[in-house]
N, C-alpha and C. Protein backbone atom coordinates (compact mmCIF):
# COMPACT_ATOMS: atom_id res chain seq x y z
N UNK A 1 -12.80 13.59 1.30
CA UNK A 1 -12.80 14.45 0.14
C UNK A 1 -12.49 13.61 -1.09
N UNK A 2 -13.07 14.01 -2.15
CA UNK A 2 -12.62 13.57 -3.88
C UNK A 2 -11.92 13.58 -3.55
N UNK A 3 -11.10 12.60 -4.68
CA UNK A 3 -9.88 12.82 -5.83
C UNK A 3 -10.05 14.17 -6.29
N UNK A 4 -9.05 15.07 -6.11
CA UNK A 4 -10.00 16.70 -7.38
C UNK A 4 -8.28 16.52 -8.14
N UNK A 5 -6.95 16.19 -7.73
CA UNK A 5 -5.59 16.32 -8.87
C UNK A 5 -4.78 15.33 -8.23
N UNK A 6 -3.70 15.66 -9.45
CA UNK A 6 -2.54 14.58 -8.80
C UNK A 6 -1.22 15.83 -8.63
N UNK A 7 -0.35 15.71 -7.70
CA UNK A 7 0.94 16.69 -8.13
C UNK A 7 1.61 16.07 -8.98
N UNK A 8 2.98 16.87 -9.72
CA UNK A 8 3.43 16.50 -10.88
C UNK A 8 4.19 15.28 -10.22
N UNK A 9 5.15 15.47 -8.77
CA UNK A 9 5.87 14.34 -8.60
C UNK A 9 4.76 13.44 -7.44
N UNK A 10 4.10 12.55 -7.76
CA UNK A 10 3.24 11.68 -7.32
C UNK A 10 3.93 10.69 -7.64
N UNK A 11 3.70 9.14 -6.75
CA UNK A 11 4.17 8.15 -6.44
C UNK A 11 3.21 7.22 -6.01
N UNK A 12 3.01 5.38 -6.37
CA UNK A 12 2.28 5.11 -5.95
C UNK A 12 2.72 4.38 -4.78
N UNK A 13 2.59 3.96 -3.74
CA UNK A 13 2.61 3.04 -2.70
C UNK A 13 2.08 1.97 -2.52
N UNK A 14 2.18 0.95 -3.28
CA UNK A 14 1.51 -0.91 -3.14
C UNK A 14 2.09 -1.80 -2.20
N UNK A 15 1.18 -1.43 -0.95
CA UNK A 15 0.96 -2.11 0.77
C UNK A 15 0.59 -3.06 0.63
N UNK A 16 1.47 -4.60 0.44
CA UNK A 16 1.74 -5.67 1.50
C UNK A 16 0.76 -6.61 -0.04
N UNK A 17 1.07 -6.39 -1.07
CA UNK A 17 0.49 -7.14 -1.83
C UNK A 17 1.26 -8.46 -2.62
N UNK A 18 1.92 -9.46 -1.57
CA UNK A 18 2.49 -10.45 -1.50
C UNK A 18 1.77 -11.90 -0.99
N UNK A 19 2.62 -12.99 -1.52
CA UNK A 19 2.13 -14.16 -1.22
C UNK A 19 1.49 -14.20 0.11
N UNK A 20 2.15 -14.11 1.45
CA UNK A 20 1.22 -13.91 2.37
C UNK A 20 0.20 -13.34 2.79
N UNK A 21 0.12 -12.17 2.34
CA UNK A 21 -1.22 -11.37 2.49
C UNK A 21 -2.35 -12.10 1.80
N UNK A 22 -1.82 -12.58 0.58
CA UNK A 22 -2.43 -12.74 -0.98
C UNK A 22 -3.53 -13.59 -0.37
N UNK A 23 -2.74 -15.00 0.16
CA UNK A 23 -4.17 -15.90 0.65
C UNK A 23 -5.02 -16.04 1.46
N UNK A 24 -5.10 -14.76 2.03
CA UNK A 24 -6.52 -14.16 3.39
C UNK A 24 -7.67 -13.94 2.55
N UNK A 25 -8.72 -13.78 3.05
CA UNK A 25 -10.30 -13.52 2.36
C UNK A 25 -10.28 -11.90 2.38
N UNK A 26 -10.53 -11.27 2.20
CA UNK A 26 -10.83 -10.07 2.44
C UNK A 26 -12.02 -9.46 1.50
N UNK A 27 -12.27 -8.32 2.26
CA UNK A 27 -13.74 -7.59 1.66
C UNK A 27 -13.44 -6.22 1.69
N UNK A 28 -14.34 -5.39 1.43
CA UNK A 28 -15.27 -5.69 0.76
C UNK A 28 -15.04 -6.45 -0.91
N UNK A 29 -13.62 -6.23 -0.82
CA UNK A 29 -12.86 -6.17 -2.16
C UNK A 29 -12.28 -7.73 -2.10
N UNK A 30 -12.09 -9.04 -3.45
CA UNK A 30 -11.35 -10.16 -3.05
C UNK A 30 -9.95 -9.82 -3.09
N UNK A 31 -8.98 -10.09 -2.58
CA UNK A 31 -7.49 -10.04 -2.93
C UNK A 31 -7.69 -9.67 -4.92
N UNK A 32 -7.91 -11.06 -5.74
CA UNK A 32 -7.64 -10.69 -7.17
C UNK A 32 -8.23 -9.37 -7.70
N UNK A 33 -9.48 -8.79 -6.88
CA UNK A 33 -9.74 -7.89 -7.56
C UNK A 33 -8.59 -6.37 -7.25
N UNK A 34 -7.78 -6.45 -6.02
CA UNK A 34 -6.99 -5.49 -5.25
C UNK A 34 -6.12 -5.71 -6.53
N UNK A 35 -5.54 -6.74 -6.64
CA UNK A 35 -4.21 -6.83 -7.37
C UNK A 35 -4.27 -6.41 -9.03
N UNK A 36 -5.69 -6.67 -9.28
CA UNK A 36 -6.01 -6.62 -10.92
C UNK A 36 -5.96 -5.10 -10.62
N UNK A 37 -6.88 -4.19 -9.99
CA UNK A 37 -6.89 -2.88 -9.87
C UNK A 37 -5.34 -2.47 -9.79
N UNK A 38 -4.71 -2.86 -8.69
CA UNK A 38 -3.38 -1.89 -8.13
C UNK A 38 -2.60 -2.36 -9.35
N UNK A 39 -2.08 -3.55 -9.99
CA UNK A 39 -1.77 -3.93 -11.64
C UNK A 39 -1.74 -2.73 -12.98
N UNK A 40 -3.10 -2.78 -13.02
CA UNK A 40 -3.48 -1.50 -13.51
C UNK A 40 -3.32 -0.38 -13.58
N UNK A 41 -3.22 0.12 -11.94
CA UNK A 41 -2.56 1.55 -11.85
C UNK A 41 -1.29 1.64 -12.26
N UNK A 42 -0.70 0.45 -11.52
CA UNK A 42 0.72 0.45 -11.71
C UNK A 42 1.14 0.62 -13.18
N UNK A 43 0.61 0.09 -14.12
CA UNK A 43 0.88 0.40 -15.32
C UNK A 43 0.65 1.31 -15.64
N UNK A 44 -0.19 1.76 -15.54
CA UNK A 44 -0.65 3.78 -15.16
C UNK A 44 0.66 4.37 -15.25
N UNK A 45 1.14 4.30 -13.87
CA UNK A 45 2.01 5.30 -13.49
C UNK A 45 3.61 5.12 -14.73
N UNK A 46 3.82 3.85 -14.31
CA UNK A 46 5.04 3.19 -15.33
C UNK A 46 5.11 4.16 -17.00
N UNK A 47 4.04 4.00 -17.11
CA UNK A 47 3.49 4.21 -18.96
C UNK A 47 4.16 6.12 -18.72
N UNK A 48 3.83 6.83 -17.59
CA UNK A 48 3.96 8.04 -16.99
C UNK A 48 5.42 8.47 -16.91
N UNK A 49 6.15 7.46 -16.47
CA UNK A 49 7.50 7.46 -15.70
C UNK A 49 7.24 7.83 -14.47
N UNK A 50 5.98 8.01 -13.64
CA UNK A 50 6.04 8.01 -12.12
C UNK A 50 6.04 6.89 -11.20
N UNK A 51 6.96 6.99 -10.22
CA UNK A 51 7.35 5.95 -9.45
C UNK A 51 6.62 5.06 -8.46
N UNK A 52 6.64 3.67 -8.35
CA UNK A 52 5.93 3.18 -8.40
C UNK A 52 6.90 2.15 -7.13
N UNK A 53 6.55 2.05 -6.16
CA UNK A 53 6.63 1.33 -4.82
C UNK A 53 6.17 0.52 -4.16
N UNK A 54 6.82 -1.01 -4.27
CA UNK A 54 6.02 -1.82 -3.73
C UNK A 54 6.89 -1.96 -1.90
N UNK A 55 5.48 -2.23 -1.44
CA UNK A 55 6.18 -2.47 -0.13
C UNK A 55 5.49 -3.76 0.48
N UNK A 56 6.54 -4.83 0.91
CA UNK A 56 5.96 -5.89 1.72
C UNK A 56 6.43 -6.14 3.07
N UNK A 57 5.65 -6.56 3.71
CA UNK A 57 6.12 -7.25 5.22
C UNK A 57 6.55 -8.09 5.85
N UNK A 58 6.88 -8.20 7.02
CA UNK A 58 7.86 -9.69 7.01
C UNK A 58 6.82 -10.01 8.28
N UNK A 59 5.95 -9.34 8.83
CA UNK A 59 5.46 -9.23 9.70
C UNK A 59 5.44 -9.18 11.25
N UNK A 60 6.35 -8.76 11.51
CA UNK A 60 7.32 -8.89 13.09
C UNK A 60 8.33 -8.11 12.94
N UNK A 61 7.89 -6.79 14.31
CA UNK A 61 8.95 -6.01 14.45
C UNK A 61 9.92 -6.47 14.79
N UNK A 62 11.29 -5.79 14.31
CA UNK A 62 12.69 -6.06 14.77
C UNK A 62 12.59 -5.59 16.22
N UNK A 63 13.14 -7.28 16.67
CA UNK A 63 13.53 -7.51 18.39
C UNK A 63 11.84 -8.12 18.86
N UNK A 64 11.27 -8.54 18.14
CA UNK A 64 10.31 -9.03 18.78
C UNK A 64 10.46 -10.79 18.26
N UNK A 65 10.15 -11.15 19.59
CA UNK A 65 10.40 -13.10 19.72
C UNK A 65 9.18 -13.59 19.92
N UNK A 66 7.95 -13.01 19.95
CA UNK A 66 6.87 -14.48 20.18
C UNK A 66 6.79 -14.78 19.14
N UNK A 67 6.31 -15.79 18.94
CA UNK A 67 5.46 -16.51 18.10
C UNK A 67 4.55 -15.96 17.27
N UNK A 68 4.56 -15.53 15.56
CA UNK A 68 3.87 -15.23 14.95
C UNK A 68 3.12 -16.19 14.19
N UNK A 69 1.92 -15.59 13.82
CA UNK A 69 0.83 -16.20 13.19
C UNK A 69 1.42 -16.54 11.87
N UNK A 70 2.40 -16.17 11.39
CA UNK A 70 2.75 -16.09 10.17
C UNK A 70 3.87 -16.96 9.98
N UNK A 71 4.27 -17.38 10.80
CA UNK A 71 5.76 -18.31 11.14
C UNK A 71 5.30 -19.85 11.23
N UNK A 72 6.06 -20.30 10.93
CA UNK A 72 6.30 -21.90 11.60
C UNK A 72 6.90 -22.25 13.02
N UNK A 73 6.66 -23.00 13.83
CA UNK A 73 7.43 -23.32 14.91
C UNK A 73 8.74 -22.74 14.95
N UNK A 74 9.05 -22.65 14.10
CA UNK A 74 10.71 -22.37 14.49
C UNK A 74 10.96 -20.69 14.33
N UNK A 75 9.96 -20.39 13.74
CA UNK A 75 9.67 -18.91 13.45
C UNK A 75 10.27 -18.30 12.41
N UNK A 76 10.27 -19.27 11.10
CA UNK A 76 10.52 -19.29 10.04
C UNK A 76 9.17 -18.92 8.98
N UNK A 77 8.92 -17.74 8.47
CA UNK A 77 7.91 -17.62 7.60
C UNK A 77 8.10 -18.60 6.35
N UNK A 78 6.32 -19.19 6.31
CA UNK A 78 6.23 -20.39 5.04
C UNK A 78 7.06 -19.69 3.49
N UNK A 79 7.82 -20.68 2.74
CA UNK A 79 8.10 -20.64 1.57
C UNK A 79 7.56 -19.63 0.59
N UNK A 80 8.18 -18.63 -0.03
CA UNK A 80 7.74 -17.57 -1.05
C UNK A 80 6.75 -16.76 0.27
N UNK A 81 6.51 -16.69 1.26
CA UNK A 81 6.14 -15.46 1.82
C UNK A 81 6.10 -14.02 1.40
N UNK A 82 6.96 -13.63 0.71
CA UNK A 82 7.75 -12.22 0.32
C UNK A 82 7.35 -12.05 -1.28
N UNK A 83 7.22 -13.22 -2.04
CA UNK A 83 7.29 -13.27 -3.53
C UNK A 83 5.68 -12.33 -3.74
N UNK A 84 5.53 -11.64 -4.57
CA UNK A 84 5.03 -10.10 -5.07
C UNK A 84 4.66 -10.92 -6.26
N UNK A 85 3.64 -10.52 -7.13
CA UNK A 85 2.95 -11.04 -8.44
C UNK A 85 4.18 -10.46 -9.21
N UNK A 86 4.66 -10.94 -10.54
CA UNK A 86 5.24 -11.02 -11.66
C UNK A 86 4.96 -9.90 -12.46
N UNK A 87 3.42 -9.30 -12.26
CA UNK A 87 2.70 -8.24 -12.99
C UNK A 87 3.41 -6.55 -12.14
N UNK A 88 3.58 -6.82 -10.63
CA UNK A 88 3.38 -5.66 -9.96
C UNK A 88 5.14 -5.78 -10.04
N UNK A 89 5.92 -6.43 -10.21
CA UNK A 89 7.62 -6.46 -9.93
C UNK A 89 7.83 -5.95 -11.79
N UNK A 90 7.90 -6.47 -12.75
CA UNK A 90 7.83 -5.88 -14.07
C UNK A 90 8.24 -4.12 -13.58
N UNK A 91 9.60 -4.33 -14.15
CA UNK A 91 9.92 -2.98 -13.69
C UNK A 91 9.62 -2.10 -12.24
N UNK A 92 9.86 -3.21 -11.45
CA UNK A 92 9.38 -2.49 -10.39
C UNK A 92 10.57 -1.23 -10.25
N UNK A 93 10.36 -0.31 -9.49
CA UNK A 93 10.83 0.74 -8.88
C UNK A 93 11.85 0.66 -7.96
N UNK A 94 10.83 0.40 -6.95
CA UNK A 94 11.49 0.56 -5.30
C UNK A 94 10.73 -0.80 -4.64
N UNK A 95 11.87 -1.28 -4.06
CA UNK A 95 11.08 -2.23 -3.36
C UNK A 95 11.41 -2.42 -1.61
N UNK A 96 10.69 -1.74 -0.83
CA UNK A 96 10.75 -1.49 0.94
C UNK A 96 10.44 -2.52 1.21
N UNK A 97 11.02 -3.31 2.92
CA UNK A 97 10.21 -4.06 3.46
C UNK A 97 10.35 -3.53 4.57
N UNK A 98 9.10 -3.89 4.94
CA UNK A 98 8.63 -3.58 6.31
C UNK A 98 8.48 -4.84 7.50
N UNK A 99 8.99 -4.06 9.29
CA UNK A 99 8.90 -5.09 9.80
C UNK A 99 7.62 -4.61 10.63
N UNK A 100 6.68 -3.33 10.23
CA UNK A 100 5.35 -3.32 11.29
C UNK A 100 4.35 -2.79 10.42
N UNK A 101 3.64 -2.22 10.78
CA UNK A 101 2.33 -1.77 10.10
C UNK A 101 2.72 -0.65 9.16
N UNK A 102 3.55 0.46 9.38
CA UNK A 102 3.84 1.47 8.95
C UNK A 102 4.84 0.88 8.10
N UNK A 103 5.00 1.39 6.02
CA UNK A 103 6.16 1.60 5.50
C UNK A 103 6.99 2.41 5.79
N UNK A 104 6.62 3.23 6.76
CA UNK A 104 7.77 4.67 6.81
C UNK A 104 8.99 4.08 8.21
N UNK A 105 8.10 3.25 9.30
CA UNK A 105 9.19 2.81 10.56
C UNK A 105 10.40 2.12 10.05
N UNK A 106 11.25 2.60 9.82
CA UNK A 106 12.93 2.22 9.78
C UNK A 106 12.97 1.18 8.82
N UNK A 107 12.55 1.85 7.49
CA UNK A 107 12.68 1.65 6.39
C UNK A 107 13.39 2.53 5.43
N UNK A 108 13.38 3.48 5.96
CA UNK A 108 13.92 4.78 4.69
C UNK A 108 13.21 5.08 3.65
N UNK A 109 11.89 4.54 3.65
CA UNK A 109 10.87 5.48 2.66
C UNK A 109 10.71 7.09 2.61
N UNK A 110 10.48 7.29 4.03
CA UNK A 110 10.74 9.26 3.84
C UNK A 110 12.14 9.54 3.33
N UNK A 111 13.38 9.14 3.22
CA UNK A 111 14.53 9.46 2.81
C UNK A 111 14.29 9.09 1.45
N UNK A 112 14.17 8.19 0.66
CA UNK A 112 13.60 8.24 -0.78
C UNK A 112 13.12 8.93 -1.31
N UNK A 113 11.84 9.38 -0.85
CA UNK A 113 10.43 9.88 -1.15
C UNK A 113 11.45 11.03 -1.57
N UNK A 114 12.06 12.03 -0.26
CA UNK A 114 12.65 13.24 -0.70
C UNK A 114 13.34 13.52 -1.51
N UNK A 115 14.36 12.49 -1.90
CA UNK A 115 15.28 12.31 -2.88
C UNK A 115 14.42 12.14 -4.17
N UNK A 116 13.58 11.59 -4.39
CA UNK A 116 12.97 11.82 -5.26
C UNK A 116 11.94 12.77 -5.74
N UNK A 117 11.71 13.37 -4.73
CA UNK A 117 10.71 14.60 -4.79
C UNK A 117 9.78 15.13 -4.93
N UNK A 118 8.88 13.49 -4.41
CA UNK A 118 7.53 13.05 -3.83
C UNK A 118 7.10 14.03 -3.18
N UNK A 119 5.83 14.62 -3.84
CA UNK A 119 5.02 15.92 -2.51
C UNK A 119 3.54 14.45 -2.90
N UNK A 120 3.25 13.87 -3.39
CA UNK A 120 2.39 12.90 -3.18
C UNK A 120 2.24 11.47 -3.03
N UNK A 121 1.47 10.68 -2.24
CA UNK A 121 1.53 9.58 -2.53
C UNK A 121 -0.18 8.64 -2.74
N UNK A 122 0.05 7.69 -3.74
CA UNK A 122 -1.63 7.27 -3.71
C UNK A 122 -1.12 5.73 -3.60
N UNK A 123 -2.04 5.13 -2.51
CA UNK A 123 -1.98 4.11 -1.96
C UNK A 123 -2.97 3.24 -1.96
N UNK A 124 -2.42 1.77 -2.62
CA UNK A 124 -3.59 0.72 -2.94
C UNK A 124 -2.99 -0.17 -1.47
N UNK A 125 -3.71 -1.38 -1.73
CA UNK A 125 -3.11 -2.71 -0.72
C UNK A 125 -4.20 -3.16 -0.12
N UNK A 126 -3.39 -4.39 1.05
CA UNK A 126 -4.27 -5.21 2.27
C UNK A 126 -3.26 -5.07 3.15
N UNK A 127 -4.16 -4.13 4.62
CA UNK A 127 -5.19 -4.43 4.58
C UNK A 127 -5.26 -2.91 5.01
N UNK A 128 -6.40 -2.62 4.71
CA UNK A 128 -6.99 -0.78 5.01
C UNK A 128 -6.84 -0.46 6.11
N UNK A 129 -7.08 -1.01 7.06
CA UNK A 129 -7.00 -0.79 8.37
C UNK A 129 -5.38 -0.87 9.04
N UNK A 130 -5.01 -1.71 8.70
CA UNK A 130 -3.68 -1.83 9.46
C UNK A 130 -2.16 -1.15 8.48
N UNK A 131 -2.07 -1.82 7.46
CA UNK A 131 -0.63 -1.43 6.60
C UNK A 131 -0.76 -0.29 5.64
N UNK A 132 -1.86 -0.34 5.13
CA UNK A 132 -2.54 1.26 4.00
C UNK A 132 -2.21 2.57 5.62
N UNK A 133 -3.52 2.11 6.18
CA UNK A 133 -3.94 3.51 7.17
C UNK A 133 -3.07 3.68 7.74
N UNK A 134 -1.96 2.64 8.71
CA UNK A 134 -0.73 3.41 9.01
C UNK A 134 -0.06 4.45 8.67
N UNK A 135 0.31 4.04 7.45
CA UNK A 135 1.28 3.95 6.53
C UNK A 135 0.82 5.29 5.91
N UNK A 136 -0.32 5.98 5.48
CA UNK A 136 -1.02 6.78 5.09
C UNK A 136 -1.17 7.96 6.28
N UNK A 137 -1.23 7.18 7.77
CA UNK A 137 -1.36 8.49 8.65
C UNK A 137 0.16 9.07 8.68
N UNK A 138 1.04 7.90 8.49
CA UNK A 138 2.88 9.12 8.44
C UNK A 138 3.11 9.86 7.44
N UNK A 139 2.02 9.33 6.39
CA UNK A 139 2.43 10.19 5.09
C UNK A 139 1.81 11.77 5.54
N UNK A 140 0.41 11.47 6.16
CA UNK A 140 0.18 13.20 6.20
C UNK A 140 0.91 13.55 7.29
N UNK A 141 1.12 12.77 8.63
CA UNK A 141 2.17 14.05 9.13
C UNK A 141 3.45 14.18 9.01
N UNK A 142 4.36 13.70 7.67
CA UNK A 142 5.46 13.99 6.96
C UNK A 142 5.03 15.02 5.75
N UNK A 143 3.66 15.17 5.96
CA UNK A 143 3.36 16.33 5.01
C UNK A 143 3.02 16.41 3.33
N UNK A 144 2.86 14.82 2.97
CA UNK A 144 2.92 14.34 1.72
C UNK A 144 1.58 14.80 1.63
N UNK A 145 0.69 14.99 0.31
CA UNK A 145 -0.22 14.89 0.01
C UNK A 145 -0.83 13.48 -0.35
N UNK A 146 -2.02 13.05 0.49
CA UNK A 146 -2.03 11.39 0.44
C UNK A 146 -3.69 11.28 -0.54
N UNK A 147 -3.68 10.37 -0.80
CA UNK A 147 -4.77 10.08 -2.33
C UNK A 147 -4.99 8.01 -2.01
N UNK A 148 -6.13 7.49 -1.66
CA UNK A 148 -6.06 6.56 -0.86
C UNK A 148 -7.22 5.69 -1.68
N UNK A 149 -7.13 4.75 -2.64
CA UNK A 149 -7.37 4.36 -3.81
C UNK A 149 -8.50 3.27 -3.62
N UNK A 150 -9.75 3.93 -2.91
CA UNK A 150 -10.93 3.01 -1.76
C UNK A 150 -11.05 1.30 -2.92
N UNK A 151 -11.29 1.42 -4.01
CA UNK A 151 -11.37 -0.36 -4.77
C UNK A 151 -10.53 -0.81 -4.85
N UNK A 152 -8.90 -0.77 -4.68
CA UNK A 152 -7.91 -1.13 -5.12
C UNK A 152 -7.12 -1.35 -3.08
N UNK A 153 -8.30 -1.28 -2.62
CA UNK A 153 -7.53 -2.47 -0.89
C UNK A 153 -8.78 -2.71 0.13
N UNK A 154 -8.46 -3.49 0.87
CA UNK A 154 -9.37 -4.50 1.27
C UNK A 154 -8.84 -4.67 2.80
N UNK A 155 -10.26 -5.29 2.98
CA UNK A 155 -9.39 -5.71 4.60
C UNK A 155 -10.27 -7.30 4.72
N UNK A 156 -9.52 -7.72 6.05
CA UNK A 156 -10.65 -9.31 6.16
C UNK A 156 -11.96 -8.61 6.43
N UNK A 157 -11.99 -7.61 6.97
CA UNK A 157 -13.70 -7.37 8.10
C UNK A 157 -13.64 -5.76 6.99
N UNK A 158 -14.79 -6.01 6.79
CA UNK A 158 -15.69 -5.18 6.03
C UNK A 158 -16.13 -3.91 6.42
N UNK A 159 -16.52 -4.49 7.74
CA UNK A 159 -17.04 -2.62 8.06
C UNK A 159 -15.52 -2.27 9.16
N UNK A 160 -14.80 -3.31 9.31
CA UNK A 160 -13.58 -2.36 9.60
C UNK A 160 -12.71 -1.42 8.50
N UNK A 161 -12.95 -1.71 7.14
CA UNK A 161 -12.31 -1.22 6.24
C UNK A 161 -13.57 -0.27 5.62
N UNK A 162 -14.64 -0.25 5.88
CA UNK A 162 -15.47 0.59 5.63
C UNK A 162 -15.19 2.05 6.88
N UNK A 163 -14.79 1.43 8.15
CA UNK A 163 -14.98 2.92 9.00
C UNK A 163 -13.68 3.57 8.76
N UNK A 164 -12.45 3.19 8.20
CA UNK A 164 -11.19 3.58 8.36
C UNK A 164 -11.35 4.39 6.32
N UNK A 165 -12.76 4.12 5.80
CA UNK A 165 -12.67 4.91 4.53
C UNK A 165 -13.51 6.19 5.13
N UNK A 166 -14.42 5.63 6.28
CA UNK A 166 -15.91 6.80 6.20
C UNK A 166 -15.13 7.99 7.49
N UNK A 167 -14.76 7.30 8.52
CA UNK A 167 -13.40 8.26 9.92
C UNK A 167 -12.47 8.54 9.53
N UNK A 168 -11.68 7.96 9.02
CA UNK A 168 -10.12 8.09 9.51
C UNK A 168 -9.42 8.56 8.06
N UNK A 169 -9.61 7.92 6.72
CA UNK A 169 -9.45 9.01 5.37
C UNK A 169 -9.48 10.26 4.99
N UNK A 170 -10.86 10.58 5.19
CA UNK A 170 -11.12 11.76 5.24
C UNK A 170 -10.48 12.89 6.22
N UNK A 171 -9.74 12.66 6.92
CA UNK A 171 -8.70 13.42 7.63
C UNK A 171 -7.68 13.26 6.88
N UNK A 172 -7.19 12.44 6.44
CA UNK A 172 -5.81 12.19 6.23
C UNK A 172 -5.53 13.06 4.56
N UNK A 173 -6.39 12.71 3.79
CA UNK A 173 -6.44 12.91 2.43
C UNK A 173 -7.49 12.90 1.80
N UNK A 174 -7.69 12.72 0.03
CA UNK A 174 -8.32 12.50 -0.91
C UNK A 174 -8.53 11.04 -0.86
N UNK A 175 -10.03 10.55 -1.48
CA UNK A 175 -10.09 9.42 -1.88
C UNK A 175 -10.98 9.03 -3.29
N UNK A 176 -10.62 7.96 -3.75
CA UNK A 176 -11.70 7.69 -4.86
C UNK A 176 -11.22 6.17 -5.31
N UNK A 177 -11.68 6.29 -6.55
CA UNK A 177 -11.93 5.03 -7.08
C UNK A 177 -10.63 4.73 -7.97
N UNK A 178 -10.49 3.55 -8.91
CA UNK A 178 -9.17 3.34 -9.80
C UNK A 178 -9.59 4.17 -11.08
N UNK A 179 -10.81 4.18 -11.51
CA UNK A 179 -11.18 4.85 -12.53
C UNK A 179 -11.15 6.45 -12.11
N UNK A 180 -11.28 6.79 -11.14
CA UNK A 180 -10.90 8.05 -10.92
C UNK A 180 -9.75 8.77 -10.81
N UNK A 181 -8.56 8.37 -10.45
CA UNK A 181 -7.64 8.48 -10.36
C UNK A 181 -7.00 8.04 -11.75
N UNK A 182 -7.04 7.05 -12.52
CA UNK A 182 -6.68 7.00 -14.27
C UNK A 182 -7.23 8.14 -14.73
N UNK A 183 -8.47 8.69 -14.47
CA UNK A 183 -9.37 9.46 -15.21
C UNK A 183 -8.01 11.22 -14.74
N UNK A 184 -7.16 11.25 -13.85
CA UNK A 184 -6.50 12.47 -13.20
C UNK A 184 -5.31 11.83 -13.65
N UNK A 185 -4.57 11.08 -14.37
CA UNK A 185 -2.94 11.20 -14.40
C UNK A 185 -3.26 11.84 -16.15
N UNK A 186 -1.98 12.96 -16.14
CA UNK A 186 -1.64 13.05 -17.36
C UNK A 186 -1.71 12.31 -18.27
C-alpha cells in the first residue's frame, strides 16, 4: 500500500547506517545514496520536533562465540565499527544498539517508543531484508503503524531487497518514496 498519512506522534527508525554496514555494495540503492536520502529525512523530522532514532549493530547476539565476519581473530570488531555519519548524530535523539537483526530484541525500543507515544514508525537503512524487515515485522505485531521508506535502504542482492518490498511490506505496512513521505509531514 501507499504512503496515504503520517500520525501526529511518528518517529523515524535509521537501521544499521554505520561505518560497518557503510562499506558493503548494495543495490538497488549505493550506501551514499541511503544515507543522503535517510540525512534528509532526518532533517525532516528534526525541523518537526519528531523523533528521530538511530539504531546500530554490533552484529552478534549476546552469548554467541563463533567467529564473526565482522570481527578480527580475536573477535574484536575493526576500529570505528559503530561510528554513525556526523550528519545523522547532529542532534541525534535516541541512539539503540542492537545485538541481532531486530531493533526491538532486548534493546528497550518498545519501552521508549511508549514513553514517548509512538503509534508510528518510518524506517530507512541496510539492509531491507535482514535489519529494516525484522525490525519492521515487530513493529506491526507491537501494533505500531509501520511506513517503510523503499529509496532510502538497500540490500547487497537486489532482487532480495526487491521481494521483501513486492511480499513481505505490503503486509506489514505503507510504503513509498523520500519525496513522498516529505511531500506527508506537516
Amino acid at each position: 500500500m501507499s504512503l496515504t498519512t503520517l500520525d501526529a506522534r511518528t518517529a523515524l527508525v535509521v537501521i544499521d547506517l554505520q561505518q560497518l554496514v557503510m562499506s558493503i555494495d548494495t543495490q538497488p540503492h549505493s550506501t551514499g545514496e541511503v544515507l543522503a536520502r535517510t540525512t534528509h529525512i532526518a532533517d525532516a523530522f528534526r525541523a518537526r520536533e519528531l523523533p528521530v532514532i538511530l539504531v546500530r549493530t554490533t552484529g552478534q547476539p549476546h552469548g554467541r562465540t563463533e567467529h564473526n565476519r565482522n570481527q578480527d581473530s580475536h573477535g574484536t570488531p575493526p576500529e570505528g565499527w559503530d561510528t554513525l555519519d556526523a550528519a545523522l548524530t547532529a542532534d541525534a535523539h535516541h541512539l539503540i544498539t542492537k545485538q541481532s537483526w531486530d531493533a526491538f530484541a532486548d534493546t528497550g525500543l518498545h519501552t521508549l517508543l511508549r514513553k514517548l507515544g509512538i503509534t508510528q514508525l518510518v524506517f530507512t537503512g541496510i539492509a531491507t531484508t535482514m535489519g529494516v524487515e525484522s525490525t519492521a515485522r515487530t513493529a506491526h505485531a507491537h501494533g505500531y503503524h509501520v511506513s517503510l521508506i523503499t529509496d532510502a535502504m538497500a540490500d547487497r542482492d537486489a532482487a532480495h531487497h526487491d521481494h521483501s518490498l513486492t511480499h513481505v511490506f505490503p503486509h506489514l505496512g505503507e510504503t513509498g518514496t523520500t519525496a513522498e513521505l516529505l511531500a506527508q509531514l506537516p
